[in-house]
PDB file of N, CA and C in Angstrom:
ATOM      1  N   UNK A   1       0.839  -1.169   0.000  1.00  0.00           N
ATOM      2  CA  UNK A   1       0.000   0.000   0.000  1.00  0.00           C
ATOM      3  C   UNK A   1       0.892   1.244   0.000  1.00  0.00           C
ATOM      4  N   UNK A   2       0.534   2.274  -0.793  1.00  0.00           N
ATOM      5  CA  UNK A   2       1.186   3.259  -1.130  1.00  0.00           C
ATOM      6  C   UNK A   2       1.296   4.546  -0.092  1.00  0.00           C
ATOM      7  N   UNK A   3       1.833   5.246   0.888  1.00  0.00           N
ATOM      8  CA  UNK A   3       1.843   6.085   1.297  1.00  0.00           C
ATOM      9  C   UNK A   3       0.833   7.427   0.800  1.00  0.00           C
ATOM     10  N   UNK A   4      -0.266   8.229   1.845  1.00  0.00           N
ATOM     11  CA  UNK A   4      -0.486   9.495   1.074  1.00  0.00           C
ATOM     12  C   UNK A   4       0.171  10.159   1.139  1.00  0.00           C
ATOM     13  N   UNK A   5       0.259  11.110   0.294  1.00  0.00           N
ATOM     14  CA  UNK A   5       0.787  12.282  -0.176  1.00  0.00           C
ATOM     15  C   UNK A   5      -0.100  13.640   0.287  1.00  0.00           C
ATOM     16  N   UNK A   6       0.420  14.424   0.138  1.00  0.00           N
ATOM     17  CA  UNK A   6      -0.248  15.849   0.547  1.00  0.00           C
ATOM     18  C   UNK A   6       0.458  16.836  -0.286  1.00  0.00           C
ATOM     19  N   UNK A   7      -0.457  17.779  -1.290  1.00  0.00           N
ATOM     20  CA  UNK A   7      -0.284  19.053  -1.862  1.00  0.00           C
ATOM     21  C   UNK A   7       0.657  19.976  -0.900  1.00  0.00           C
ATOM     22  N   UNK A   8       1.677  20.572  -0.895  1.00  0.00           N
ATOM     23  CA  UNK A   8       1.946  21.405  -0.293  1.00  0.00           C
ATOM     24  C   UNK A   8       2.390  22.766  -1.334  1.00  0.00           C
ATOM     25  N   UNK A   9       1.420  23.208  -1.961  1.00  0.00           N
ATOM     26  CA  UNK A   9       1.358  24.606  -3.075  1.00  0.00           C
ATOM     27  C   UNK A   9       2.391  23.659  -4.325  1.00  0.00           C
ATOM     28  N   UNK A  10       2.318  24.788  -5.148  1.00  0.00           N
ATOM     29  CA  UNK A  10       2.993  24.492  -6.453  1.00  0.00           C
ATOM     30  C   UNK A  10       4.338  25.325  -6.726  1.00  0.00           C
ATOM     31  N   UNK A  11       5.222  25.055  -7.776  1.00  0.00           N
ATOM     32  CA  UNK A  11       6.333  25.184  -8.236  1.00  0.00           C
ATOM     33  C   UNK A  11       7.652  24.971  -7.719  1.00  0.00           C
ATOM     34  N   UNK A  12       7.447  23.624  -7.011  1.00  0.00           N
ATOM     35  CA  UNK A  12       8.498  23.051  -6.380  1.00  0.00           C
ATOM     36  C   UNK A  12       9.276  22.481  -7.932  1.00  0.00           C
ATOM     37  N   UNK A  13       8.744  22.216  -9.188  1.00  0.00           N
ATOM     38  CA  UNK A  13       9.235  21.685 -10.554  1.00  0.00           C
ATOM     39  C   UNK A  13      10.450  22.972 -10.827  1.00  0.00           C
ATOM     40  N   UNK A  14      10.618  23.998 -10.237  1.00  0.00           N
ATOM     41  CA  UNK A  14      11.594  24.478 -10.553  1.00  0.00           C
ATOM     42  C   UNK A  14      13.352  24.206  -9.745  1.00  0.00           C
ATOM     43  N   UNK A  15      12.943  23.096  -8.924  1.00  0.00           N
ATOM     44  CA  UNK A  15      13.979  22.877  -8.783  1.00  0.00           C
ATOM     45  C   UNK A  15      14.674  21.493  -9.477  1.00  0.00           C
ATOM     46  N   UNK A  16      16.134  21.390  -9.529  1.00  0.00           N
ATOM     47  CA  UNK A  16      16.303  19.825  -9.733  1.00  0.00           C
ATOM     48  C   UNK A  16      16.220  19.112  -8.779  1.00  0.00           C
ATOM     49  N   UNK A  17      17.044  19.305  -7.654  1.00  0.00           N
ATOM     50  CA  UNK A  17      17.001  18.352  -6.330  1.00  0.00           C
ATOM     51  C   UNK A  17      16.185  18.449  -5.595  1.00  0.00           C
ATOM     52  N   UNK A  18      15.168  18.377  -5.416  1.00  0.00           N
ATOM     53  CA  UNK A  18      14.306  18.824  -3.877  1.00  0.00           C
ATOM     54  C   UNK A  18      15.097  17.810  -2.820  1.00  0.00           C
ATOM     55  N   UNK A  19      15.699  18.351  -1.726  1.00  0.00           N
ATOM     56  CA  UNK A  19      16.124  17.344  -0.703  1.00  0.00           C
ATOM     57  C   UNK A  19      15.170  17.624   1.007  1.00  0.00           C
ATOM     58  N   UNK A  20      14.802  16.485   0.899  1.00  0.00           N
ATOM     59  CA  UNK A  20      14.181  16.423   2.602  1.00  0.00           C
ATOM     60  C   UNK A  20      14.912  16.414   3.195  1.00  0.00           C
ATOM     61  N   UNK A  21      15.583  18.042   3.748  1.00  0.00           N
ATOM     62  CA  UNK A  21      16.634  18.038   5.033  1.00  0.00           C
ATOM     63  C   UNK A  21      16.721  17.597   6.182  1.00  0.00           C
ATOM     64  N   UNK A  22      15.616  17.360   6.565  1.00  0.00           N
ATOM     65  CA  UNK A  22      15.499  17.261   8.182  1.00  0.00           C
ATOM     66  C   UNK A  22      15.414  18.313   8.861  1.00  0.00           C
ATOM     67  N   UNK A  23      15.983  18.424   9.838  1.00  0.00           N
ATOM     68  CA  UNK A  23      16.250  19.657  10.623  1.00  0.00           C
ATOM     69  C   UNK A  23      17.586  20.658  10.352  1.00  0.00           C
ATOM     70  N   UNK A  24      17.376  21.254   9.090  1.00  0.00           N
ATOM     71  CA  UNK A  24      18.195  21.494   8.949  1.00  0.00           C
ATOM     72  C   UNK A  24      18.787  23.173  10.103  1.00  0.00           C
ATOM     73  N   UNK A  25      17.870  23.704  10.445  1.00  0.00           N
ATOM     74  CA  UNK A  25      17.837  25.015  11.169  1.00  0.00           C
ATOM     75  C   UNK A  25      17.635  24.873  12.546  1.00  0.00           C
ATOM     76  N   UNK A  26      17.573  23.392  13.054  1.00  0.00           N
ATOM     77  CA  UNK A  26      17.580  23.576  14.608  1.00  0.00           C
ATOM     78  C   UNK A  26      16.033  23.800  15.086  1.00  0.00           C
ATOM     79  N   UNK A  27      14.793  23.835  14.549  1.00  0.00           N
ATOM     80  CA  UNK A  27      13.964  24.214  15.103  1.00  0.00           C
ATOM     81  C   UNK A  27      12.863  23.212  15.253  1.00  0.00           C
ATOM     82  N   UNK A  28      13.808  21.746  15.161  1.00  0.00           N
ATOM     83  CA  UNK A  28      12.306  21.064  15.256  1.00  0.00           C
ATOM     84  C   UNK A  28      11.801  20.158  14.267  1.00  0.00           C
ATOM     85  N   UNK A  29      11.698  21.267  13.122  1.00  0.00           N
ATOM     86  CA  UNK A  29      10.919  20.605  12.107  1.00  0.00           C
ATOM     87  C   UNK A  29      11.367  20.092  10.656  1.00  0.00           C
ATOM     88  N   UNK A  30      10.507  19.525  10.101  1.00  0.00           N
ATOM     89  CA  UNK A  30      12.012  19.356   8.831  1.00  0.00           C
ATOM     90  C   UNK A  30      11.751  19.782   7.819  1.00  0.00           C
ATOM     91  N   UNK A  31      12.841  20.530   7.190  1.00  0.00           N
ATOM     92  CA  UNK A  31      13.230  21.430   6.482  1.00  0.00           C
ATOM     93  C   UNK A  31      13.360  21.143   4.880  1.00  0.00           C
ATOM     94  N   UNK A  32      13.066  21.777   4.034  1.00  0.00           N
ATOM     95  CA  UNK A  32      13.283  21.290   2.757  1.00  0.00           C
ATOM     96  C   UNK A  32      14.639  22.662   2.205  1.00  0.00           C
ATOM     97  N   UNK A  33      15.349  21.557   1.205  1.00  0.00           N
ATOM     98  CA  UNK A  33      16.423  22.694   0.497  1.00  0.00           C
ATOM     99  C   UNK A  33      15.912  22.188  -1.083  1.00  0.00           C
ATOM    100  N   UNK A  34      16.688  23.064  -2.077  1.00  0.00           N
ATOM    101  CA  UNK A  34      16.597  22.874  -3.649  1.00  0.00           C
ATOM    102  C   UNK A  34      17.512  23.763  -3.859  1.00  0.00           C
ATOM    103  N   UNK A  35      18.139  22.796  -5.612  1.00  0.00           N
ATOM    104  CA  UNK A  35      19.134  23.575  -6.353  1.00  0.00           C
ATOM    105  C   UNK A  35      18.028  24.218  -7.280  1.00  0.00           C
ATOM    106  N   UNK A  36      18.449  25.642  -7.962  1.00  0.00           N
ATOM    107  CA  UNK A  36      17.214  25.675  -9.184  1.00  0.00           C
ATOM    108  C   UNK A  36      18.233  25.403 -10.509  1.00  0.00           C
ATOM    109  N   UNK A  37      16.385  24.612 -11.435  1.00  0.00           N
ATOM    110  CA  UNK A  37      17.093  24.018 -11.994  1.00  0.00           C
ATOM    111  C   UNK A  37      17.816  24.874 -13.425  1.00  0.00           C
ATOM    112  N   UNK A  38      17.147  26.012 -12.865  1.00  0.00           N
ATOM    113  CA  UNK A  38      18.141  26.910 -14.424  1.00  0.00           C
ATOM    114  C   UNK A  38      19.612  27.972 -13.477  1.00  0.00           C
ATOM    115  N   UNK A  39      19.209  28.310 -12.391  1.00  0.00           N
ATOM    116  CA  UNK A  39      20.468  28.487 -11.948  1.00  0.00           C
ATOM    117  C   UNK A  39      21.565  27.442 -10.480  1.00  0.00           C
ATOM    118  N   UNK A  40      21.900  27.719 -10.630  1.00  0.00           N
ATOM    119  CA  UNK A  40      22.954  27.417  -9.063  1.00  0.00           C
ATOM    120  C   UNK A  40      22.736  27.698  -7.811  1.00  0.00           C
ATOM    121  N   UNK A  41      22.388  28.515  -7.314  1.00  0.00           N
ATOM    122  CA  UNK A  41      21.898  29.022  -6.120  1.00  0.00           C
ATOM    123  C   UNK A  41      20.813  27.973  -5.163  1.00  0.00           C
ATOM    124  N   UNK A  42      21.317  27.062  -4.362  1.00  0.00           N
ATOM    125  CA  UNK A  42      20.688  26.742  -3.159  1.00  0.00           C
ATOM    126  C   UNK A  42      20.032  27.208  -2.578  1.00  0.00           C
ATOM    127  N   UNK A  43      18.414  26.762  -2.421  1.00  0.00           N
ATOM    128  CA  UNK A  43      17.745  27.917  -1.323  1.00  0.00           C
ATOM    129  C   UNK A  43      17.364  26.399  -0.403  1.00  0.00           C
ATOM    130  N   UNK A  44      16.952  27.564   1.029  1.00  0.00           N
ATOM    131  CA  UNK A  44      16.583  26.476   1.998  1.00  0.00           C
ATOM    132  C   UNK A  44      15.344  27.092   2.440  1.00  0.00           C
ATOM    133  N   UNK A  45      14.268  26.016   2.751  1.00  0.00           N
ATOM    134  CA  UNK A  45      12.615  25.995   2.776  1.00  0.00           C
ATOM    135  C   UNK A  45      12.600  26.068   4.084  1.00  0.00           C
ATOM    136  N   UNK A  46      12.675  26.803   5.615  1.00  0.00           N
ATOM    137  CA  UNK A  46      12.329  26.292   6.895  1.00  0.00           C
ATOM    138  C   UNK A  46      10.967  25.728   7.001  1.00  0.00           C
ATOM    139  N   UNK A  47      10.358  25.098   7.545  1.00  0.00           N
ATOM    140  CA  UNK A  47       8.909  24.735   7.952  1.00  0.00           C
ATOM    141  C   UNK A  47       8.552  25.549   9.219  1.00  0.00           C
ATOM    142  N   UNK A  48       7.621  25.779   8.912  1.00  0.00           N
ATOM    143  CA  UNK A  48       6.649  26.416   9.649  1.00  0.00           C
ATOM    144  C   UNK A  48       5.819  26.000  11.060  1.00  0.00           C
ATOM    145  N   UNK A  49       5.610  24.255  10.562  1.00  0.00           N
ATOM    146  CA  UNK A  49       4.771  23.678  11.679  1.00  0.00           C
ATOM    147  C   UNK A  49       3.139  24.534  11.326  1.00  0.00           C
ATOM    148  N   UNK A  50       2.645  25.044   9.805  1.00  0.00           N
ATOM    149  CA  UNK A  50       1.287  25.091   9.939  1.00  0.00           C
ATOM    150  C   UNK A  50       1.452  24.580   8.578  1.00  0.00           C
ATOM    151  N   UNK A  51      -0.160  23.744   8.203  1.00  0.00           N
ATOM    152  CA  UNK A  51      -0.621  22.841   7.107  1.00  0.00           C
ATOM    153  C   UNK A  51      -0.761  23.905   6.631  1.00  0.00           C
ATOM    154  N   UNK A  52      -1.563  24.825   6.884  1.00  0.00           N
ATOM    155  CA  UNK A  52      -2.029  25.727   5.563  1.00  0.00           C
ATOM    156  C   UNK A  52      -0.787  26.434   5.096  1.00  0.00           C
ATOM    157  N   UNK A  53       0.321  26.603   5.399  1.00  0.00           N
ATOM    158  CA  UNK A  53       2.071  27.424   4.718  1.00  0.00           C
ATOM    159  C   UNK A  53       2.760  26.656   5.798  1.00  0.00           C
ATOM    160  N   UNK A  54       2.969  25.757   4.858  1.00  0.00           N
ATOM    161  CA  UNK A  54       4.199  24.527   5.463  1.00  0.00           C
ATOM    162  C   UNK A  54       5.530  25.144   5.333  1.00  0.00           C
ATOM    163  N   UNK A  55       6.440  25.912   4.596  1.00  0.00           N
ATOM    164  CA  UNK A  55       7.470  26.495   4.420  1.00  0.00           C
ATOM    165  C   UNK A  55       7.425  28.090   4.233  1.00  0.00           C
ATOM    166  N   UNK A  56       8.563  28.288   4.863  1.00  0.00           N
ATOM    167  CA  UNK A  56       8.989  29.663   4.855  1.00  0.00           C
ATOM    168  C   UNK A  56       9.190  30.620   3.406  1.00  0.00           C
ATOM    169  N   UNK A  57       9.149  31.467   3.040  1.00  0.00           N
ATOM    170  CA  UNK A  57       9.898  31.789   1.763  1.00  0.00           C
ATOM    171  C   UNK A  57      11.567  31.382   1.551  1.00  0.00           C
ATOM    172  N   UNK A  58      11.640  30.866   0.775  1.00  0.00           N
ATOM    173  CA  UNK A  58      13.544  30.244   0.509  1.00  0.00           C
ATOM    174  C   UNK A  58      14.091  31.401   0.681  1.00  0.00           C
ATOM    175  N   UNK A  59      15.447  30.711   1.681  1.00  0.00           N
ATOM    176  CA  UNK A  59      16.464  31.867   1.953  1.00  0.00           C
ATOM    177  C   UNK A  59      17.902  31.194   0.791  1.00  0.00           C
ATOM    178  N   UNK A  60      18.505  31.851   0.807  1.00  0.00           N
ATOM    179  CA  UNK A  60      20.054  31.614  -0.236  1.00  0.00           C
ATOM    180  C   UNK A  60      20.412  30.910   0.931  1.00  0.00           C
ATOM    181  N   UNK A  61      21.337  29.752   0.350  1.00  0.00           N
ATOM    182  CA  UNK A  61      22.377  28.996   0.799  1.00  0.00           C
ATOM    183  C   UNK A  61      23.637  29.569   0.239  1.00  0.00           C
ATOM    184  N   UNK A  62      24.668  29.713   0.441  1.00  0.00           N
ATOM    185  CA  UNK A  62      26.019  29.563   0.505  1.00  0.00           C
ATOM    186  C   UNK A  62      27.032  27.966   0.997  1.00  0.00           C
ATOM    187  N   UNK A  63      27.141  27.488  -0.330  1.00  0.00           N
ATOM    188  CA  UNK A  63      28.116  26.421   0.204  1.00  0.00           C
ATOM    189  C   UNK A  63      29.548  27.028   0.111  1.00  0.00           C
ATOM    190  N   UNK A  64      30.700  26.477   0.942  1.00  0.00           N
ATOM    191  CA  UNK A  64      31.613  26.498   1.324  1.00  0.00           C
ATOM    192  C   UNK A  64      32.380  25.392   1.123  1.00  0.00           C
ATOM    193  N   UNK A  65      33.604  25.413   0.014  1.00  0.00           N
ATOM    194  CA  UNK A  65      34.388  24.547   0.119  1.00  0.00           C
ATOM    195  C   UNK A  65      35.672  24.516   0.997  1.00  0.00           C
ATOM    196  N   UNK A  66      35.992  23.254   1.857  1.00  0.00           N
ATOM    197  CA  UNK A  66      36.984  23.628   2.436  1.00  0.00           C
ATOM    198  C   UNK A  66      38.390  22.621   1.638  1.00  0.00           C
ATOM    199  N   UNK A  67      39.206  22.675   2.493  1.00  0.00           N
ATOM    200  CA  UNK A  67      40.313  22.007   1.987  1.00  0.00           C
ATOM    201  C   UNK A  67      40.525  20.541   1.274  1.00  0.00           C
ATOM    202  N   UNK A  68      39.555  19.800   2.172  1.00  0.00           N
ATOM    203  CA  UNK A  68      39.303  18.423   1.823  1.00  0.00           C
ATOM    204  C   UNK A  68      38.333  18.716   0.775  1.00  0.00           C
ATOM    205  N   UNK A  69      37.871  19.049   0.043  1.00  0.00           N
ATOM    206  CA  UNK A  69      36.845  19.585  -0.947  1.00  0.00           C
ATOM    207  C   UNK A  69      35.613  18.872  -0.621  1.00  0.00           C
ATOM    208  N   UNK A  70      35.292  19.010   0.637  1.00  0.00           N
ATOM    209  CA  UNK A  70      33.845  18.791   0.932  1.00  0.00           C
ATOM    210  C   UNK A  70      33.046  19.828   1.135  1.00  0.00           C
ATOM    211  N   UNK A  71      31.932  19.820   1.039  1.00  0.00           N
ATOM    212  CA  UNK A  71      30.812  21.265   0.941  1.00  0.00           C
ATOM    213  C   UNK A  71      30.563  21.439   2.937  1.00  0.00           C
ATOM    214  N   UNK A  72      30.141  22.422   2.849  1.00  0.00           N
ATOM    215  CA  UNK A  72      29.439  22.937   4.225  1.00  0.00           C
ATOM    216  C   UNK A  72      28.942  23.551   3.889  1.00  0.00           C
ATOM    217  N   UNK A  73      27.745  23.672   4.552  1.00  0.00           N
ATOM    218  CA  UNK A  73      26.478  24.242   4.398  1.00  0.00           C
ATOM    219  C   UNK A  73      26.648  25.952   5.242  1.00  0.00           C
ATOM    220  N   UNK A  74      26.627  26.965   5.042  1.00  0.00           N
ATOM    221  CA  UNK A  74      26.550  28.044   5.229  1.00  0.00           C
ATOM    222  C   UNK A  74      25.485  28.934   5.346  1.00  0.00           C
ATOM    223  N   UNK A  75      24.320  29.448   6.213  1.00  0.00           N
ATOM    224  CA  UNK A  75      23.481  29.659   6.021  1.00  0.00           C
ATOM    225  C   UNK A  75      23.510  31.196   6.161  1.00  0.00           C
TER     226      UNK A  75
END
């Protein structure tokens, strides 16, 4: 049996990755990020904790490469 799903608004198709962060901000709840898919720029979705506006307006991410050329997340 298939899991439901739930609408949460439209034009999430503009990203390529949608990733289910988790918590990514410390507050609890879990967080969605996306690359877009015509530019580069990372934004991150906080949640809200209400059904009717589940996410915040996207803020810019900044990744950070360090020496070992792994990313960090920079908010």
């Amino acid at each position: 049996m298939a899991a439901q799903s739930d609408a949460i608004g439209g034009g999430w198709n503009a990203f390529r990755p949608l990733i289910a962060a988790g918590d990514a901000d410390g507050a609890g709840r879990p967080d969605l990020m996306g690359l877009g898919a015509t530019s580069q720029t990372p934004r991150l979705y906080k949640s809200t904790g209400d059904w009717k506006a589940p996410f915040q307006t996207g803020e810019t991410m900044f990744l950070n490469q360090t020496i070992e050329t792994t990313s960090d997340l920079l908010l």
